[in-house]
PDB file of N, CA and C in Angstrom:
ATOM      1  N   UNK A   1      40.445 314.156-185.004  1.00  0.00           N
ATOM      2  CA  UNK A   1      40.689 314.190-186.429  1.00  0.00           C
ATOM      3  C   UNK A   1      41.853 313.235-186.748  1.00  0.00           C
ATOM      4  N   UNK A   2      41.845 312.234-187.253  1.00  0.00           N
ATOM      5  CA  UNK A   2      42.454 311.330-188.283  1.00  0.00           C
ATOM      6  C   UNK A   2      43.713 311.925-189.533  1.00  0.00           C
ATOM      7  N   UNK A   3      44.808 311.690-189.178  1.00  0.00           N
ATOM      8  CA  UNK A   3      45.961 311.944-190.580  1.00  0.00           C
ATOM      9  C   UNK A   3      45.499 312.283-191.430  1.00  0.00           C
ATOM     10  N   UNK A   4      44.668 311.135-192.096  1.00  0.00           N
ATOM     11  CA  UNK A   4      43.834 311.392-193.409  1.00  0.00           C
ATOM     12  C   UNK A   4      43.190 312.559-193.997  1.00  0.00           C
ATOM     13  N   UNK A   5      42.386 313.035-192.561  1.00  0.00           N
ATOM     14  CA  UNK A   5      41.600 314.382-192.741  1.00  0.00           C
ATOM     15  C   UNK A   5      42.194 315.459-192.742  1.00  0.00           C
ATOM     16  N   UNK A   6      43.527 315.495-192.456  1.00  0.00           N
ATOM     17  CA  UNK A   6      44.217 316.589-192.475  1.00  0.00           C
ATOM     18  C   UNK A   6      45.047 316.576-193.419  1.00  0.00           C
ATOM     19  N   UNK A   7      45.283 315.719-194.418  1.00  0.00           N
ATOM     20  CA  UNK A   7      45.700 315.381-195.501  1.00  0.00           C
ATOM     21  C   UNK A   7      45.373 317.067-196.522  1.00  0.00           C
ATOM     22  N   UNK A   8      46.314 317.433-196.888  1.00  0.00           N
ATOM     23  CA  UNK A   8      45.523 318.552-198.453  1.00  0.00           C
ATOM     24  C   UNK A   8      45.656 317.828-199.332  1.00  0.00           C
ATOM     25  N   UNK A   9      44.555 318.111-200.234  1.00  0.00           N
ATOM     26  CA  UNK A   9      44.351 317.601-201.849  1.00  0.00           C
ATOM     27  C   UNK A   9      45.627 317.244-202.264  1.00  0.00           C
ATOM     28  N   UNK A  10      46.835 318.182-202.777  1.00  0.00           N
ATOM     29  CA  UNK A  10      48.331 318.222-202.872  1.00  0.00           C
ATOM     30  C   UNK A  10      48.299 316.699-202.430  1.00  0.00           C
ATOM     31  N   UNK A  11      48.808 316.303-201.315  1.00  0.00           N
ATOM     32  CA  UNK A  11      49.384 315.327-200.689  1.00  0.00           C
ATOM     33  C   UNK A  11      48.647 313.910-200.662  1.00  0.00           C
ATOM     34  N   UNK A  12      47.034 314.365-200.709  1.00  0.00           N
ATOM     35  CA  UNK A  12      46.444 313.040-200.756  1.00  0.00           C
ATOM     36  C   UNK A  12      46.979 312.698-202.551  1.00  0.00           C
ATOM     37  N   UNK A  13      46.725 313.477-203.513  1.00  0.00           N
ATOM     38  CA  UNK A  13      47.298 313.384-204.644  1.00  0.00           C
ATOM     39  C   UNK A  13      48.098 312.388-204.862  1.00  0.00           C
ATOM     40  N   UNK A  14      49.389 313.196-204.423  1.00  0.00           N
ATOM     41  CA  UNK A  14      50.595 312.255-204.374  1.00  0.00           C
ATOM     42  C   UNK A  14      50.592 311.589-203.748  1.00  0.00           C
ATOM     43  N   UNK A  15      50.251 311.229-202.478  1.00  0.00           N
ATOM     44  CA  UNK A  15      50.191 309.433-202.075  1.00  0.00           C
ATOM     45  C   UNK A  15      49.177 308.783-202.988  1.00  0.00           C
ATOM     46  N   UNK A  16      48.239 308.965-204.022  1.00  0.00           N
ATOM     47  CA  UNK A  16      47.295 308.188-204.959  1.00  0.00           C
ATOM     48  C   UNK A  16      48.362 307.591-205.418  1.00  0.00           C
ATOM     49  N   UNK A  17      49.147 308.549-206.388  1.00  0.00           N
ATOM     50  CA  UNK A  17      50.052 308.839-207.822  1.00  0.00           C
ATOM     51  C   UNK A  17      50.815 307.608-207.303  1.00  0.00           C
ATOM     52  N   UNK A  18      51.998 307.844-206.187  1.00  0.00           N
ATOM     53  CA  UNK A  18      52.654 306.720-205.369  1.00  0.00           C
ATOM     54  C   UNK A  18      52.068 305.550-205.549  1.00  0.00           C
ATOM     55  N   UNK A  19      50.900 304.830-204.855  1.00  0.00           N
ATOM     56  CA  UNK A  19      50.379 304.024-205.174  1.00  0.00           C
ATOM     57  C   UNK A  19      50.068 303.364-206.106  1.00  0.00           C
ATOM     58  N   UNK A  20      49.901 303.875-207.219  1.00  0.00           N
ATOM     59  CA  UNK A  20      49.409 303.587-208.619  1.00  0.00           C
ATOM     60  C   UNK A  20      50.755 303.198-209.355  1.00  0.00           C
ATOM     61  N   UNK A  21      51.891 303.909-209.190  1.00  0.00           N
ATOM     62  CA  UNK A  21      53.001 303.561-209.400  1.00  0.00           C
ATOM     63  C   UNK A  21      53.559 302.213-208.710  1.00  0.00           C
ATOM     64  N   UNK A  22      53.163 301.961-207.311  1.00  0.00           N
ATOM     65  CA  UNK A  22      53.938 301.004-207.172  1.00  0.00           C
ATOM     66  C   UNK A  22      53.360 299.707-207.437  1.00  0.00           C
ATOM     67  N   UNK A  23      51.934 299.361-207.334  1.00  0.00           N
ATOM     68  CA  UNK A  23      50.876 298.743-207.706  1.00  0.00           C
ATOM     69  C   UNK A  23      51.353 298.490-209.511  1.00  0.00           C
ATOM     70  N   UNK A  24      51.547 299.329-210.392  1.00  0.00           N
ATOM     71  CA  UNK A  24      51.566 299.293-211.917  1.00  0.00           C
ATOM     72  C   UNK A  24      53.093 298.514-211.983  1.00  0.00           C
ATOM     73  N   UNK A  25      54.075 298.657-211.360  1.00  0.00           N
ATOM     74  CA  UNK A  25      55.353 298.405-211.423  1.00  0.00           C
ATOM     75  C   UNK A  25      55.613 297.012-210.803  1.00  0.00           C
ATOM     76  N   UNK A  26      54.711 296.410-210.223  1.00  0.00           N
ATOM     77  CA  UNK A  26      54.174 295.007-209.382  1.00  0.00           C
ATOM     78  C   UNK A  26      55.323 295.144-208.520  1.00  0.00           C
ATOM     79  N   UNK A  27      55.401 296.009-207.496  1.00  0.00           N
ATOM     80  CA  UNK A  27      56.260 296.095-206.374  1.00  0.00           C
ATOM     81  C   UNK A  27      55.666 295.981-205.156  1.00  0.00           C
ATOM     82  N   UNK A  28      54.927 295.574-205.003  1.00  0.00           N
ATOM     83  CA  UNK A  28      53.725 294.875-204.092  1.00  0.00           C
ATOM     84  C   UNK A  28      52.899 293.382-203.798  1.00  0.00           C
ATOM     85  N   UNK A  29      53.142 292.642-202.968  1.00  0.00           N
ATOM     86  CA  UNK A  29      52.398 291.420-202.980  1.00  0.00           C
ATOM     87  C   UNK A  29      51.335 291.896-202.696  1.00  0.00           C
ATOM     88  N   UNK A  30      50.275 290.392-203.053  1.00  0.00           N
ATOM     89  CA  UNK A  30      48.784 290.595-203.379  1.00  0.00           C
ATOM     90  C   UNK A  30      48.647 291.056-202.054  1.00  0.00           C
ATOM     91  N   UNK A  31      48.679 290.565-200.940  1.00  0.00           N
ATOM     92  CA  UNK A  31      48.149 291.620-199.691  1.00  0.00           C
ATOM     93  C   UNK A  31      48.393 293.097-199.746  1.00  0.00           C
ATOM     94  N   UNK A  32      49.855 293.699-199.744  1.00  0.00           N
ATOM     95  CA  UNK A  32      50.169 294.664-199.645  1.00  0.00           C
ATOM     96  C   UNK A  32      49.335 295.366-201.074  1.00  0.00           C
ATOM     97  N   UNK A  33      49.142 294.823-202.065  1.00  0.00           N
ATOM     98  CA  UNK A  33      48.115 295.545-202.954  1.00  0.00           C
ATOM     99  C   UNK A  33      46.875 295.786-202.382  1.00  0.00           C
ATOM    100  N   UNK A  34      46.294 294.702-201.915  1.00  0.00           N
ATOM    101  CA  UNK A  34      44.746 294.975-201.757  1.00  0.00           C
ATOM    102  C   UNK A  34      45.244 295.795-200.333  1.00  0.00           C
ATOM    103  N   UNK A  35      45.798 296.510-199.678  1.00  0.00           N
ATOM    104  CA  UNK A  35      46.436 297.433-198.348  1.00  0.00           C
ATOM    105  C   UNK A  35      45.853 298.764-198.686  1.00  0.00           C
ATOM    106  N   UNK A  36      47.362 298.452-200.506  1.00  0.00           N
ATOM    107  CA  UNK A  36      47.395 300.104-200.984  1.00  0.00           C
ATOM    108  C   UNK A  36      45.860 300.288-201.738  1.00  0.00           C
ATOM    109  N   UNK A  37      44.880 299.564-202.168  1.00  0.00           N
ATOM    110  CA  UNK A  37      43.531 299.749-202.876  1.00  0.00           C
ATOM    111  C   UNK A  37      43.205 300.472-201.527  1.00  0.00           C
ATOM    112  N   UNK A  38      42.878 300.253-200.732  1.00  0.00           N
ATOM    113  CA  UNK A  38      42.052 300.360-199.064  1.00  0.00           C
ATOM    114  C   UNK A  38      42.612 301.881-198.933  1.00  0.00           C
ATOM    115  N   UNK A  39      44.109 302.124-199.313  1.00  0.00           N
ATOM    116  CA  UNK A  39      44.374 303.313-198.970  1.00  0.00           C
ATOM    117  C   UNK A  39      44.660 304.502-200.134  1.00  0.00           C
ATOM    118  N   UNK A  40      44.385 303.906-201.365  1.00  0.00           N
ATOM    119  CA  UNK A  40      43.955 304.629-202.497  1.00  0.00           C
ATOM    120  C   UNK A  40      42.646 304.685-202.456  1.00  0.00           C
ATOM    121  N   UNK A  41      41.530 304.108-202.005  1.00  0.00           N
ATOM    122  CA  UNK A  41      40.136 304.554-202.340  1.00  0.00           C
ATOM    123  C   UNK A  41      39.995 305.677-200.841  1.00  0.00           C
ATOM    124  N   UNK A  42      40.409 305.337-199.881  1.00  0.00           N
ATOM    125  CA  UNK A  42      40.553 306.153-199.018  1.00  0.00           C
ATOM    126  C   UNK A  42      40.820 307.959-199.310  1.00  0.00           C
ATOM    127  N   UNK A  43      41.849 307.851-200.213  1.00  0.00           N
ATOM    128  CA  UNK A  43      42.731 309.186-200.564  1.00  0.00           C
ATOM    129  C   UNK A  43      41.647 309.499-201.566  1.00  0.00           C
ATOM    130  N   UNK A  44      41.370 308.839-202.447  1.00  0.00           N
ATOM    131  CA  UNK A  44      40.549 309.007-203.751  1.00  0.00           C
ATOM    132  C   UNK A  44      39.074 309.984-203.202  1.00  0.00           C
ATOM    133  N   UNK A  45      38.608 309.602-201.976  1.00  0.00           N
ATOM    134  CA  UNK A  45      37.562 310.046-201.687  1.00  0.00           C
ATOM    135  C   UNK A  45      37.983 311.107-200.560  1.00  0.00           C
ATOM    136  N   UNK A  46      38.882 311.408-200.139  1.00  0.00           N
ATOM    137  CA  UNK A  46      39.760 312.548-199.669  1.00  0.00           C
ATOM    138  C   UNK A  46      39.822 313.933-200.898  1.00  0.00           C
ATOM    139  N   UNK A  47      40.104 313.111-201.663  1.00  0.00           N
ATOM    140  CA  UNK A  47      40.297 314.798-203.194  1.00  0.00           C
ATOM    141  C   UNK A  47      39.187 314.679-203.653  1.00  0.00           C
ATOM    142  N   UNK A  48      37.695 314.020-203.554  1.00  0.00           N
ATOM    143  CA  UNK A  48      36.639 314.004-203.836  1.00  0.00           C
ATOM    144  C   UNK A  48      36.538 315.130-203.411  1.00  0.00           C
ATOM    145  N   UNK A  49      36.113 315.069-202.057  1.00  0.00           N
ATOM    146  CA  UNK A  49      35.206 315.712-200.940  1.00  0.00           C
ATOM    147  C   UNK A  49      36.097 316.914-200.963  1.00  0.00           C
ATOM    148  N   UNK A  50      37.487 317.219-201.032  1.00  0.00           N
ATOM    149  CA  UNK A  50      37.662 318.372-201.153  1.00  0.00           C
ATOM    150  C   UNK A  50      37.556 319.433-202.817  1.00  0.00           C
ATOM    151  N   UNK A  51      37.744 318.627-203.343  1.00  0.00           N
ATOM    152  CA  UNK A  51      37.074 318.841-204.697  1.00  0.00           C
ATOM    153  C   UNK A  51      35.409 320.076-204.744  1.00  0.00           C
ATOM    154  N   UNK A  52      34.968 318.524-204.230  1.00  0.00           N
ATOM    155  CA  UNK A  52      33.561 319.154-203.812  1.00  0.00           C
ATOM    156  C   UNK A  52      33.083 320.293-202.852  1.00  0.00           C
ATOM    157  N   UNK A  53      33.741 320.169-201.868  1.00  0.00           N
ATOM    158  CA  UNK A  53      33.861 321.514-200.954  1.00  0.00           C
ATOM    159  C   UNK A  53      34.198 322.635-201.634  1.00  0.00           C
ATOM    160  N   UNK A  54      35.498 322.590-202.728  1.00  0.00           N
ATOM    161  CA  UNK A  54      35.951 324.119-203.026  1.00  0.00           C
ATOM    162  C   UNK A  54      34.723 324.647-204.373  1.00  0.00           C
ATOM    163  N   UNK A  55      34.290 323.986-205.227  1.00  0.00           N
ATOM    164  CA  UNK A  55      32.981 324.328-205.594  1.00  0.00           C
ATOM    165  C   UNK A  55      32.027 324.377-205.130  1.00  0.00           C
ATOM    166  N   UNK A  56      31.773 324.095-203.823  1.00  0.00           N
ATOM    167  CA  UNK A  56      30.560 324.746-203.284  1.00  0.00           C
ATOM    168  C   UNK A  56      30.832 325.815-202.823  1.00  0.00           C
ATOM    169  N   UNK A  57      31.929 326.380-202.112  1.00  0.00           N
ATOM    170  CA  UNK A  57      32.548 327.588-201.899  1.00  0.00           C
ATOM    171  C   UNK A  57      33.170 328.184-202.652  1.00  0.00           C
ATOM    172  N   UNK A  58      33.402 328.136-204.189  1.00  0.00           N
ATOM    173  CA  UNK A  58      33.369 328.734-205.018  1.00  0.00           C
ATOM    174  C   UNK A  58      31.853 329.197-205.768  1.00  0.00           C
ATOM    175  N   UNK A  59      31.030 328.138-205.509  1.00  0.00           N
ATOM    176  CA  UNK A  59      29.472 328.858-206.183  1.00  0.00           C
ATOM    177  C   UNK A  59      28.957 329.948-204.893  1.00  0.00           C
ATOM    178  N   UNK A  60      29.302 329.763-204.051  1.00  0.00           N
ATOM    179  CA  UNK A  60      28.783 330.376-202.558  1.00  0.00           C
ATOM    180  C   UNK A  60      29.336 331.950-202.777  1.00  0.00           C
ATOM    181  N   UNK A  61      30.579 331.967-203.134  1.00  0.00           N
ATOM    182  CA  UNK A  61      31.136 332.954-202.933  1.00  0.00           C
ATOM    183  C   UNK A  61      30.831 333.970-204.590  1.00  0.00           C
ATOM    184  N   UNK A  62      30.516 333.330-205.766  1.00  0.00           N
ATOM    185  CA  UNK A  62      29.880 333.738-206.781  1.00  0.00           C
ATOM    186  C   UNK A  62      28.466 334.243-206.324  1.00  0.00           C
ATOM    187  N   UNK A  63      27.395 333.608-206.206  1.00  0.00           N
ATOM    188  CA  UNK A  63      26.278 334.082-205.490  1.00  0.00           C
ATOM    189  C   UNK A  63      26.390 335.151-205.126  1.00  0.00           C
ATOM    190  N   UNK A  64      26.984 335.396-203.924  1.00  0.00           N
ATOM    191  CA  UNK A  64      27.293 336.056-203.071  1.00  0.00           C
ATOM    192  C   UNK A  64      27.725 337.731-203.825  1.00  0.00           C
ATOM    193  N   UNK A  65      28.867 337.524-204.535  1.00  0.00           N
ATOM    194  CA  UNK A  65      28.861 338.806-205.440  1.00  0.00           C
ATOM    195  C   UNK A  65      27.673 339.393-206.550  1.00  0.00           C
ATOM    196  N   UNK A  66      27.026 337.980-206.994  1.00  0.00           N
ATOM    197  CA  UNK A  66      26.093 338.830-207.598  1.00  0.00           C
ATOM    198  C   UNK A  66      25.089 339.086-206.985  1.00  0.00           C
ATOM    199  N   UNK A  67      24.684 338.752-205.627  1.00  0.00           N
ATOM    200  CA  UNK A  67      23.570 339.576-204.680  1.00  0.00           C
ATOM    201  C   UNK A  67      24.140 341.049-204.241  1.00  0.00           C
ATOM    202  N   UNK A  68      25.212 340.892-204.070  1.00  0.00           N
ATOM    203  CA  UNK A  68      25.977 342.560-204.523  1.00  0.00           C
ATOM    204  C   UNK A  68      25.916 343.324-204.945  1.00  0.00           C
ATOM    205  N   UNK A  69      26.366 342.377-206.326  1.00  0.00           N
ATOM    206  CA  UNK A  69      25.840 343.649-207.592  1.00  0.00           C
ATOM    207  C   UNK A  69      24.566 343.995-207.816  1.00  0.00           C
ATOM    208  N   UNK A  70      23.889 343.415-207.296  1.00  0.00           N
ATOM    209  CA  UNK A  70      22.686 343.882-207.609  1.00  0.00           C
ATOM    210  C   UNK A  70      21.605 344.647-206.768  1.00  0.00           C
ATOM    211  N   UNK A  71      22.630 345.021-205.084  1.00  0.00           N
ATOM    212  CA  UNK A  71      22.168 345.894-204.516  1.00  0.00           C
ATOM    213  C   UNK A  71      22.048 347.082-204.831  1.00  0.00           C
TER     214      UNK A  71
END
């Protein structure tokens, strides 16, 4: 497992936010920009996928109570 993946939402967050800040503030040469893009789309699809995970385990776990209730 990779840094990245062990990253929480929280933290991938704030390294986006970081980025976007330093990128907007032009505190970055053009390499080191196109670096932080590589590692903002990276993070970006980090709070995707966990995004997406906690609503599927939030519909999972809904389901789940109303097969319950309705025993």
């Amino acid at each position: 497992m990779t840094r990245s993946e062990e990253l929480t939402f929280e933290e991938a967050l704030n390294r986006l936010r970081k980025i976007v800040s330093l990128v907007q503030r032009k505190e970055a040469s053009l390499e080191e920009s196109l670096d932080l893009l590589e590692e903002g789309i990276r993070l970006a699809n980090i709070c995707t996928e966990k995004v997406d995970n906690t609503r599927w385990f939030e519909e999972g776990l809904e389901e789940h109570k109303s097969e319950s209730n309705l025993s």
